[in-house]
C-alpha atoms as a PDB file:
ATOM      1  CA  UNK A   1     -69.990   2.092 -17.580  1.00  0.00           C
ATOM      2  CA  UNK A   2     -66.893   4.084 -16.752  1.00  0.00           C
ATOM      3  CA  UNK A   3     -64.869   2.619 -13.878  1.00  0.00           C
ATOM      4  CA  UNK A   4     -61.634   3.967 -11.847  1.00  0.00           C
ATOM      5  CA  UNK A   5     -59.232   1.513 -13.387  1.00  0.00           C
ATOM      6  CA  UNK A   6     -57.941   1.932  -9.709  1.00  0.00           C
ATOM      7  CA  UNK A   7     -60.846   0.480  -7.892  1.00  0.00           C
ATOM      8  CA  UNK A   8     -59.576  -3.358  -7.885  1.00  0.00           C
ATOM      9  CA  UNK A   9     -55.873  -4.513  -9.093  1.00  0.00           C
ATOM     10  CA  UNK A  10     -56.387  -6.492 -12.127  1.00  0.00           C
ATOM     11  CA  UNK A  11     -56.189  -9.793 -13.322  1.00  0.00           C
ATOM     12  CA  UNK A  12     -56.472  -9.960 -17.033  1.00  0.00           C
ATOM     13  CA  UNK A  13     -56.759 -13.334 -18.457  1.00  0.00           C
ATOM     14  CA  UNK A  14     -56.958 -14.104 -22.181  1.00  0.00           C
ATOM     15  CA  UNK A  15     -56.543 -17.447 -24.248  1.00  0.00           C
ATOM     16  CA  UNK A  16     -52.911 -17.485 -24.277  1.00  0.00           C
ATOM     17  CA  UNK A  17     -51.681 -15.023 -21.643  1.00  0.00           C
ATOM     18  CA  UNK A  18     -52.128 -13.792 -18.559  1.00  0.00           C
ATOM     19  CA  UNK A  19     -51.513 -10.550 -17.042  1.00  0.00           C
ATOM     20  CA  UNK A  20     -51.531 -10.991 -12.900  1.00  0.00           C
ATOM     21  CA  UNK A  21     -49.981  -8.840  -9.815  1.00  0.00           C
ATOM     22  CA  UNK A  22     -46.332  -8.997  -9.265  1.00  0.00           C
ATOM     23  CA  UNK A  23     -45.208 -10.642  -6.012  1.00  0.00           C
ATOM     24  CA  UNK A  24     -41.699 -11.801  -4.522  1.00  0.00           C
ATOM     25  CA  UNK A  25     -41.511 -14.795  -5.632  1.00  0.00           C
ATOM     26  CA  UNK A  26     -41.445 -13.002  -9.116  1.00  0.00           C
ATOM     27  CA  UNK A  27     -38.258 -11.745  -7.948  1.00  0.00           C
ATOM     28  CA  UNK A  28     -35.699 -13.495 -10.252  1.00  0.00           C
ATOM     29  CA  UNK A  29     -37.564 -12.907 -13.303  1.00  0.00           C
ATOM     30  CA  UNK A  30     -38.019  -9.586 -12.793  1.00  0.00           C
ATOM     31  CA  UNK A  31     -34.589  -9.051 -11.775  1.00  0.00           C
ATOM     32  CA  UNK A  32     -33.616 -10.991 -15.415  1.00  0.00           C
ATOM     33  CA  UNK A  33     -35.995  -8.132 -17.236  1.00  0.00           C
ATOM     34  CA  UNK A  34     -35.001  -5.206 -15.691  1.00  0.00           C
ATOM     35  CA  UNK A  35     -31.253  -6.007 -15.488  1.00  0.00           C
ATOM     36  CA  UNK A  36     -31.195  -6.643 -19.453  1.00  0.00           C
ATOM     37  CA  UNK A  37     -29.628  -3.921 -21.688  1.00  0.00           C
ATOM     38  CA  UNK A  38     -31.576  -5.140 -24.623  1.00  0.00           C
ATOM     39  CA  UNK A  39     -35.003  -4.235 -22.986  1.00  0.00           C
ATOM     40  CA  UNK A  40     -34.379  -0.118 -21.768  1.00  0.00           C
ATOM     41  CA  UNK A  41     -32.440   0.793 -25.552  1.00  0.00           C
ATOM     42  CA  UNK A  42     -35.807   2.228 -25.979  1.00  0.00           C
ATOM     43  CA  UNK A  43     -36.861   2.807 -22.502  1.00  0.00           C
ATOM     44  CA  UNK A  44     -37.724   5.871 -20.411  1.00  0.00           C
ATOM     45  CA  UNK A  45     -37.063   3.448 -17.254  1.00  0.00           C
ATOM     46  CA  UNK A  46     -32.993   2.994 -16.351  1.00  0.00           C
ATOM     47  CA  UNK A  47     -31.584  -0.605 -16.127  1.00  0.00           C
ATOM     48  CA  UNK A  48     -31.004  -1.961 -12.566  1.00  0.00           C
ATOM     49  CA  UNK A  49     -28.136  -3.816 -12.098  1.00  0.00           C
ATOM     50  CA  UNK A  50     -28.798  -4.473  -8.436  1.00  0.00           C
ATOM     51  CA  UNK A  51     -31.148  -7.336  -7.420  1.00  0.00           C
ATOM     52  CA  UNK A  52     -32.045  -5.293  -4.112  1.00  0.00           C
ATOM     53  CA  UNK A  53     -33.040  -2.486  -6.080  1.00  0.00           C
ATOM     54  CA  UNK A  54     -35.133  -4.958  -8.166  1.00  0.00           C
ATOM     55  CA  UNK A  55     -36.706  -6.130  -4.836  1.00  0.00           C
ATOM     56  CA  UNK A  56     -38.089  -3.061  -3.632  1.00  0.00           C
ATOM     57  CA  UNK A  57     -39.940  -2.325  -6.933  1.00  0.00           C
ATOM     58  CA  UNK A  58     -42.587  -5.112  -6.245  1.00  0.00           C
ATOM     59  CA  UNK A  59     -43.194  -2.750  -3.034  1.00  0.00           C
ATOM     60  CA  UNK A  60     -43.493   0.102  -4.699  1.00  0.00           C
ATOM     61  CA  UNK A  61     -45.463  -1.362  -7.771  1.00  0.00           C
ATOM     62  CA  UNK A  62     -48.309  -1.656  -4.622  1.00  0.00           C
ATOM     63  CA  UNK A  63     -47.786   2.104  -3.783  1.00  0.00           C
ATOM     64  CA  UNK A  64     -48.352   3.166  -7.232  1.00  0.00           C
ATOM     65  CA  UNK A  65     -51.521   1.820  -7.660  1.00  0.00           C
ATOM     66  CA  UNK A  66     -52.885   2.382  -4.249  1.00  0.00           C
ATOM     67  CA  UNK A  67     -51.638   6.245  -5.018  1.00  0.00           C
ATOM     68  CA  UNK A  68     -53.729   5.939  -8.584  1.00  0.00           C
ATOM     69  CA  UNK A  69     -50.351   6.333 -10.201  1.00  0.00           C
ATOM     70  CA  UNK A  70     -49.711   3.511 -11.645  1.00  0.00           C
ATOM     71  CA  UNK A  71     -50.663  -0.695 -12.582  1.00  0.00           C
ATOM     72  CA  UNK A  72     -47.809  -2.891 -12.897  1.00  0.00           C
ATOM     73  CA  UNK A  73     -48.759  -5.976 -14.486  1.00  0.00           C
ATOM     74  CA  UNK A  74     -46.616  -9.507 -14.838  1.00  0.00           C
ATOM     75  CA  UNK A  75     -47.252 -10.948 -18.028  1.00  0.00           C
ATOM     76  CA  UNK A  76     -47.612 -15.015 -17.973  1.00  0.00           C
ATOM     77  CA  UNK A  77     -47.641 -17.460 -20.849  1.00  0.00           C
ATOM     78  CA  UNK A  78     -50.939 -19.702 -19.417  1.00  0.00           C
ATOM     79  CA  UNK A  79     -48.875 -22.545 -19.393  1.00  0.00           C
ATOM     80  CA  UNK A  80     -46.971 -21.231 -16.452  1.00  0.00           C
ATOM     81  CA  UNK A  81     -48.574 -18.644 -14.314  1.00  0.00           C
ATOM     82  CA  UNK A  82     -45.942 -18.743 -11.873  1.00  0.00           C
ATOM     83  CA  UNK A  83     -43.333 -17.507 -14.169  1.00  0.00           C
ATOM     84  CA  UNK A  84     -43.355 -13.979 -15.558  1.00  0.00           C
ATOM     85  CA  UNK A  85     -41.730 -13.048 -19.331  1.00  0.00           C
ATOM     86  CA  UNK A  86     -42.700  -9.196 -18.866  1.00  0.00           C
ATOM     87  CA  UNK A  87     -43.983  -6.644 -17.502  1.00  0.00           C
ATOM     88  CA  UNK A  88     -47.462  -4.447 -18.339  1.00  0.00           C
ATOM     89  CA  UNK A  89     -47.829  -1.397 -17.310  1.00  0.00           C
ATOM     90  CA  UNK A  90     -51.292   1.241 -17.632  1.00  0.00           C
ATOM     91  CA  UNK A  91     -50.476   4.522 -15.845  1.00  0.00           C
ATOM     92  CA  UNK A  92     -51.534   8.229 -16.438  1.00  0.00           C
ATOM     93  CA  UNK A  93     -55.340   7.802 -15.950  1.00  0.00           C
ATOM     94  CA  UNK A  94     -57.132  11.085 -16.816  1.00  0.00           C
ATOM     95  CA  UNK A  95     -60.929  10.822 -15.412  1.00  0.00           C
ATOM     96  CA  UNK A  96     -62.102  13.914 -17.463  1.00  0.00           C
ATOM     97  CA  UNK A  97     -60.651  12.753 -20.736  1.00  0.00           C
ATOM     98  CA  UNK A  98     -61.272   8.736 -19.922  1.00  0.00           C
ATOM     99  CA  UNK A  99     -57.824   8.177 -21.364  1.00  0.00           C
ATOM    100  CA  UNK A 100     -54.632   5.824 -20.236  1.00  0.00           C
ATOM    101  CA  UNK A 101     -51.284   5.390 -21.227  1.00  0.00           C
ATOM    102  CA  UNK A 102     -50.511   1.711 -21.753  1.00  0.00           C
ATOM    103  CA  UNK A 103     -46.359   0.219 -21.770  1.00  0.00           C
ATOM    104  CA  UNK A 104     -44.793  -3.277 -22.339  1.00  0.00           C
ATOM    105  CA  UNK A 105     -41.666  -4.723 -22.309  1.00  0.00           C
ATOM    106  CA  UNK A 106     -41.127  -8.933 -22.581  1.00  0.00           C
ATOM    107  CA  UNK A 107     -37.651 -10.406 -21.861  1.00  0.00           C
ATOM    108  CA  UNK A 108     -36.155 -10.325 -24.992  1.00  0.00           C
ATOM    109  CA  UNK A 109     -35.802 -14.342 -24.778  1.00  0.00           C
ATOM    110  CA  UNK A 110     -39.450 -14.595 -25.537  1.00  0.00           C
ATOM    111  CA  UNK A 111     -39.679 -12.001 -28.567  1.00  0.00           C
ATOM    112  CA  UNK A 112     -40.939 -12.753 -32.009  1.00  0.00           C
ATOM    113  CA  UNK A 113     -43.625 -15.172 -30.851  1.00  0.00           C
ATOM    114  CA  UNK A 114     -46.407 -13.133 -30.469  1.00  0.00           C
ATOM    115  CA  UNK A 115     -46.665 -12.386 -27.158  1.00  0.00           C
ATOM    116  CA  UNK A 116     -46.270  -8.853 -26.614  1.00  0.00           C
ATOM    117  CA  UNK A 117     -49.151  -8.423 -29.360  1.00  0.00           C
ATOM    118  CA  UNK A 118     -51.635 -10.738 -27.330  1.00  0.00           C
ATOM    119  CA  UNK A 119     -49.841  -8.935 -24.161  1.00  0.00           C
ATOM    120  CA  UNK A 120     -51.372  -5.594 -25.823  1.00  0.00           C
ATOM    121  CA  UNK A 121     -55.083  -7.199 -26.900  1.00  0.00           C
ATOM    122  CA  UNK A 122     -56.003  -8.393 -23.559  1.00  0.00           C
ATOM    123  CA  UNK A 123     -55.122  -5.013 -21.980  1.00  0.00           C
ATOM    124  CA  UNK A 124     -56.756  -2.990 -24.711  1.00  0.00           C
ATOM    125  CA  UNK A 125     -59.990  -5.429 -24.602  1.00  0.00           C
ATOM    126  CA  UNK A 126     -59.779  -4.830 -20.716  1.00  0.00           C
ATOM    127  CA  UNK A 127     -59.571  -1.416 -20.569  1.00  0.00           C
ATOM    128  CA  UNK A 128     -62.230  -0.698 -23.069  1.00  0.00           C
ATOM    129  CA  UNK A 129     -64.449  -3.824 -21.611  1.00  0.00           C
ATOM    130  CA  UNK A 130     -64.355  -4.068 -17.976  1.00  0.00           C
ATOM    131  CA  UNK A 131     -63.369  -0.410 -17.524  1.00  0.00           C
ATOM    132  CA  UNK A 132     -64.801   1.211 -20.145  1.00  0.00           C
ATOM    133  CA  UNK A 133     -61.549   3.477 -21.380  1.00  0.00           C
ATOM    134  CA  UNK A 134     -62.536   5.814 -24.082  1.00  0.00           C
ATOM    135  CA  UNK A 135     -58.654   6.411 -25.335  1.00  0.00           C
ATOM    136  CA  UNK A 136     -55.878   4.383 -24.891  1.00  0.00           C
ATOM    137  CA  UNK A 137     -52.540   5.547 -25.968  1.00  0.00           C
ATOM    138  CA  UNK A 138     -48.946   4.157 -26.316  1.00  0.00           C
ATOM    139  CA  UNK A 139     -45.570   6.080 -27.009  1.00  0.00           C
ATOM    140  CA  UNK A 140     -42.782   4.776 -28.431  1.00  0.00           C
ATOM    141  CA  UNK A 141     -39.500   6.175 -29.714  1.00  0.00           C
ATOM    142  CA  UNK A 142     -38.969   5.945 -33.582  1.00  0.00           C
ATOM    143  CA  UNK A 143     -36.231   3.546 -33.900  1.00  0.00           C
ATOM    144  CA  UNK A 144     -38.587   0.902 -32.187  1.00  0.00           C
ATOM    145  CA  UNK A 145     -40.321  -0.419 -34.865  1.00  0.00           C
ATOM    146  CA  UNK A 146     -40.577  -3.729 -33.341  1.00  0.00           C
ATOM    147  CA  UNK A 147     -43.215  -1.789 -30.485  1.00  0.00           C
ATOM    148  CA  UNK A 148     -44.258   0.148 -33.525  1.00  0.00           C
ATOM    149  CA  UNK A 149     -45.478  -3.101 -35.183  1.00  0.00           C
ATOM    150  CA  UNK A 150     -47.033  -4.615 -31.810  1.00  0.00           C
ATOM    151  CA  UNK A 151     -49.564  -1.370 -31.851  1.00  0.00           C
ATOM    152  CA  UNK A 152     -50.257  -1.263 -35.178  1.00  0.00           C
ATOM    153  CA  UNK A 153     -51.169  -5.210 -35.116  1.00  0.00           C
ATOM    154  CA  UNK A 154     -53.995  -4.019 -32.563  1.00  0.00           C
ATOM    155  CA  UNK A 155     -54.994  -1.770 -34.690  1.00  0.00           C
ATOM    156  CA  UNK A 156     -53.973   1.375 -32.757  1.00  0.00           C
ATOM    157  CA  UNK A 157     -53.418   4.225 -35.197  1.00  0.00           C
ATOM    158  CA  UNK A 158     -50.521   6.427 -35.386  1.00  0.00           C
ATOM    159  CA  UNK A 159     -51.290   9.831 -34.366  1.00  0.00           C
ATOM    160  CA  UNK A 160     -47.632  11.214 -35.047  1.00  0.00           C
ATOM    161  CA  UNK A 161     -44.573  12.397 -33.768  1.00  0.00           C
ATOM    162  CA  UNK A 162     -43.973  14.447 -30.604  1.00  0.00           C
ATOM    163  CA  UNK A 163     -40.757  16.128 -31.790  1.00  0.00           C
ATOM    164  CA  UNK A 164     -38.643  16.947 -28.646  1.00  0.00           C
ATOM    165  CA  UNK A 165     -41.638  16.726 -26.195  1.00  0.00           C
ATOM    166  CA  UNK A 166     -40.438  14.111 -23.614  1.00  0.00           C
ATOM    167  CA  UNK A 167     -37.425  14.068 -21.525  1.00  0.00           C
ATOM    168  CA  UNK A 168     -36.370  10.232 -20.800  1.00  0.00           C
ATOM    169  CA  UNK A 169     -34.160   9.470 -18.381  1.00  0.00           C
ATOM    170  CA  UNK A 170     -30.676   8.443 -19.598  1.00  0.00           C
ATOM    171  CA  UNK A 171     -31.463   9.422 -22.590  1.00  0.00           C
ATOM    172  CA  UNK A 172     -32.177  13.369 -22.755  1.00  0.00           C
ATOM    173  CA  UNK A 173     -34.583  14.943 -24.946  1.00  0.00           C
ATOM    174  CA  UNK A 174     -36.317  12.628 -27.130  1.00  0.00           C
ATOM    175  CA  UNK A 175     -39.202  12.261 -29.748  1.00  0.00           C
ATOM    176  CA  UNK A 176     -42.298   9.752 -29.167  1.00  0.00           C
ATOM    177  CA  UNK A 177     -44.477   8.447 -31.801  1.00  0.00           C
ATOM    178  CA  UNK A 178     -48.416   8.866 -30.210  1.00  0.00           C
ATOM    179  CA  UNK A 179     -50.159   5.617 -31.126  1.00  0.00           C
ATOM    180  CA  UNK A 180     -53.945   5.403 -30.319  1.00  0.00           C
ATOM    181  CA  UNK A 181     -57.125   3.645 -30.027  1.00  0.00           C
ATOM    182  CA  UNK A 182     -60.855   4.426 -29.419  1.00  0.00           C
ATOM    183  CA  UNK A 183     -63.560   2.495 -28.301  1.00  0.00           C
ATOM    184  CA  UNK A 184     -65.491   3.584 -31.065  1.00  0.00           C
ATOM    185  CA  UNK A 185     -62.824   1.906 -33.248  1.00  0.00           C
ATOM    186  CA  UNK A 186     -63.414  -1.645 -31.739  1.00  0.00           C
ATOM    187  CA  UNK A 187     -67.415  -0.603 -31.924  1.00  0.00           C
ATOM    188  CA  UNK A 188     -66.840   0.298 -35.827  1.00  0.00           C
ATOM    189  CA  UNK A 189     -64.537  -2.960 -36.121  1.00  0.00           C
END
């Protein structure tokens, strides 16, 4: 069973977390993650200081993923669906390879209490469950050990380091560690 992760926006639901489509009335919270400093010091994506700019990316989070570019994902603490603490994204979906690219990044007002690790298990059980992903990878920069930690909690295996190999915006050339994980690992598990 290989889907299009494309064919149907998701809504990934696990015990403690739930990952859901961003609409306007996620406006303000959004606004509070992607205007923070703390959240883009390891970040390809550039801080938005205006709340108008803020607004149109719940438009364009549709376009992405009716283009096939890209799944932007609020992440919910069950206890209050209506309020988002992050964002989830899965994006660069290669058919022939079955692989994804999977990012994260949780207001920095709900770090350290395990979220972003149960953010990462339901999107790695739903990718290799309901969509049946054969690779899913993660990059992060080197000095973010906290992200480092998340991946390696979900047993995602660190590949290495891309030396030089990405260009981020705001931030020049820069190295990525390649984290990993196969659904042969969860079958071995």
């Amino acid at each position: 069973m290989n889907k299009n992760p494309y064919e149907q926006f998701p809504h990934i639901v696990s015990n403690e977390v739930t990952l859901r489509k961003i609409v306007e009335s996620d406006l303000d919270n959004l606004y509070a993650i992607y205007s923070n400093e703390k959240l883009f010091q390891y970040s390809p994506v550039m801080l938005k200081k205006n709340k108008n700019t803020v607004a149109n990316m719940i438009g364009h989070f549709e376009r992405d993923f009716l283009k096939r570019k890209a799944i932007f994902l609020g992440i919910c603490l069950n206890s209050n669906l209506n309020n988002i603490v992050g964002v989830a994204e899965i994006f660069d979906y290669h058919r022939d390879v079955n692989m994804i690219t999977i990012g994260y990044r949780l207001n920095d007002q709900f770090w350290g209490k395990g979220i972003a690790t149960k953010t990462v298990r339901a999107m790695t059980e739903y990718l290799f469950s309901n969509i049946g992903i054969n690779r899913i990878q993660a990059l992060v920069m080197p000095e973010n050990i906290k992200s480092q930690n998340v991946l390696i909690r979900n047993n995602y295996i660190k590949e290495g380091t891309i030396r030089q190999g990405y260009i981020w915006k705001g931030k020049g050339l820069v190295d990525l560690i390649l984290f990993s994980r196969l659904r042969s690992d969860v079958e071995i598990a």
